[in-house]
C-alpha atoms as a PDB file:
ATOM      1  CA  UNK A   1      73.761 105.239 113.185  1.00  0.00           C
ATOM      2  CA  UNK A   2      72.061 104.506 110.307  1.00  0.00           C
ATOM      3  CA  UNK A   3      73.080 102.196 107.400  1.00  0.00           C
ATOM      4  CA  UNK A   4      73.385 103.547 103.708  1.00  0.00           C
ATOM      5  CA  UNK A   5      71.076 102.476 101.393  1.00  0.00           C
ATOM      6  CA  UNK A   6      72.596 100.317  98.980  1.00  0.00           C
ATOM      7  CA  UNK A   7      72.311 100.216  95.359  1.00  0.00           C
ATOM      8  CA  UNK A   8      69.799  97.000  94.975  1.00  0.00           C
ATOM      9  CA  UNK A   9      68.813  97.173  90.566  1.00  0.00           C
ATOM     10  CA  UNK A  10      71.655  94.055  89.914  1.00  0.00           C
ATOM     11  CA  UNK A  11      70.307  92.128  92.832  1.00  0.00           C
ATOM     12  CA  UNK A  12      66.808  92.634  91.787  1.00  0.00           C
ATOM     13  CA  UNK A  13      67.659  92.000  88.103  1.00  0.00           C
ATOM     14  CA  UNK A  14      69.504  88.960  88.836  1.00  0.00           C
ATOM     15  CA  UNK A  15      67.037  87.511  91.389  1.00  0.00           C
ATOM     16  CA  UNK A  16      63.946  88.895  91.368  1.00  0.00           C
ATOM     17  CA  UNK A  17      61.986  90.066  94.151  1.00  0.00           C
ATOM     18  CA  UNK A  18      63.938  86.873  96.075  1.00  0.00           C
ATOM     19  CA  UNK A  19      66.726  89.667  96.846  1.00  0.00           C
ATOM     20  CA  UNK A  20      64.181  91.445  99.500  1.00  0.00           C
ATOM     21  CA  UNK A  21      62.945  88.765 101.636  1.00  0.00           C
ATOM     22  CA  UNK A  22      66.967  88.133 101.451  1.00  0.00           C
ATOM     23  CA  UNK A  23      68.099  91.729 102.532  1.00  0.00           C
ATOM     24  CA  UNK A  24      65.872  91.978 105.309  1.00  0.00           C
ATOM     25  CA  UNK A  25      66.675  89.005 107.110  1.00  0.00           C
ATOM     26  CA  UNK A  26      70.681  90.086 107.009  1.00  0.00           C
ATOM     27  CA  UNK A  27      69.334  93.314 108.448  1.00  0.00           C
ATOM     28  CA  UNK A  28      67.218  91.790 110.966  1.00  0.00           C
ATOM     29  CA  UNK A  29      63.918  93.469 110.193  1.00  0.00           C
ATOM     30  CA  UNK A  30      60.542  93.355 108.513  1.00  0.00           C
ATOM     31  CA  UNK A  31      61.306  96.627 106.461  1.00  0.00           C
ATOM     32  CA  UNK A  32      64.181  97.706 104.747  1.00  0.00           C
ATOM     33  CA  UNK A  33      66.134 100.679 102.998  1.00  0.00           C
ATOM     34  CA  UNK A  34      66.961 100.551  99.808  1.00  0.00           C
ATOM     35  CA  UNK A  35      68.267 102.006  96.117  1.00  0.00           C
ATOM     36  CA  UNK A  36      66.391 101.122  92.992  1.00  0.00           C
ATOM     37  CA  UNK A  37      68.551 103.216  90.428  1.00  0.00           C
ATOM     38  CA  UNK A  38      68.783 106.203  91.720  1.00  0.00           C
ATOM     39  CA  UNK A  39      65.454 106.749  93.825  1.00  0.00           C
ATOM     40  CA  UNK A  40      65.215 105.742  97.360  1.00  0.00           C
ATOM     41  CA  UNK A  41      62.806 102.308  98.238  1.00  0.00           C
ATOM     42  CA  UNK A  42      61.789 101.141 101.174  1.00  0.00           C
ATOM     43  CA  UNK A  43      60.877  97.204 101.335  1.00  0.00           C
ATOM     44  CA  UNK A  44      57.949  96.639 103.331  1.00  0.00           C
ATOM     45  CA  UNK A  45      56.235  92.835 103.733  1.00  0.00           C
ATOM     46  CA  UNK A  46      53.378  91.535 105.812  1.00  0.00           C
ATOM     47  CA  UNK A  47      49.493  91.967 105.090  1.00  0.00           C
ATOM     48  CA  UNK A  48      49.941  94.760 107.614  1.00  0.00           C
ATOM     49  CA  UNK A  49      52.359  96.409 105.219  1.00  0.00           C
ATOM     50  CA  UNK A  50      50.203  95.516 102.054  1.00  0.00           C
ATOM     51  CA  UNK A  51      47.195  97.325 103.856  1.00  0.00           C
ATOM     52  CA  UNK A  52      49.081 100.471 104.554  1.00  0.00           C
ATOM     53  CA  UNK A  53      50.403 100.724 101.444  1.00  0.00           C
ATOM     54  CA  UNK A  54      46.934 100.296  99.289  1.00  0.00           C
ATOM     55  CA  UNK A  55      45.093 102.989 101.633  1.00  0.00           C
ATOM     56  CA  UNK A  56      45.487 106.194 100.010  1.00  0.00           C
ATOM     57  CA  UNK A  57      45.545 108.371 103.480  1.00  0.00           C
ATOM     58  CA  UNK A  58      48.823 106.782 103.883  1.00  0.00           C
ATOM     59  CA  UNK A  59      50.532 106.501 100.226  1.00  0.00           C
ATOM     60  CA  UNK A  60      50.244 108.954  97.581  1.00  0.00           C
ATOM     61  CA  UNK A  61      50.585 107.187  94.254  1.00  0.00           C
ATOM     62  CA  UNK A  62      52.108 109.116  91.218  1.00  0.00           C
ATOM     63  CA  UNK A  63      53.450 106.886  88.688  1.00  0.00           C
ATOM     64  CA  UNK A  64      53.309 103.716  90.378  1.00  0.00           C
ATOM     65  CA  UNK A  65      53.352  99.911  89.686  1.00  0.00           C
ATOM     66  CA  UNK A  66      50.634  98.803  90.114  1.00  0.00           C
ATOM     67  CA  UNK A  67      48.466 102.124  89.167  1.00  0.00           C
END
């Protein structure tokens, strides 16, 4: 079953990006689900991840941080 993605904006206000490395480990995994307002996020970490998501055959980019 899988879990709803939570609504993460006051966690990541409050803490910064400390919140992810956080939420992953209580989910057990190097990637996980997430809510940023209302859009869905996935959090990713690794240089594996860091590689996929820079190569454009993998990510399309529209309005991104960084550009």
């Amino acid at each position: 079953m899988r879990r709803p993605r939570l609504e993460n904006s006051l966690l990541l206000a409050a803490k910064g990006y400390g919140w992810l490395p956080d939420a992953r480990r209580a989910r057990g995994g190097r990637s996980v689900a997430v809510r940023l307002g209302t859009l869905p996020a996935l959090g990713i970490e690794g240089p594996d991840a860091a590689r996929f998501l820079y190569d454009e055959r993998h990510v399309h980019r529209s309005h991104a941080i960084p550009e």
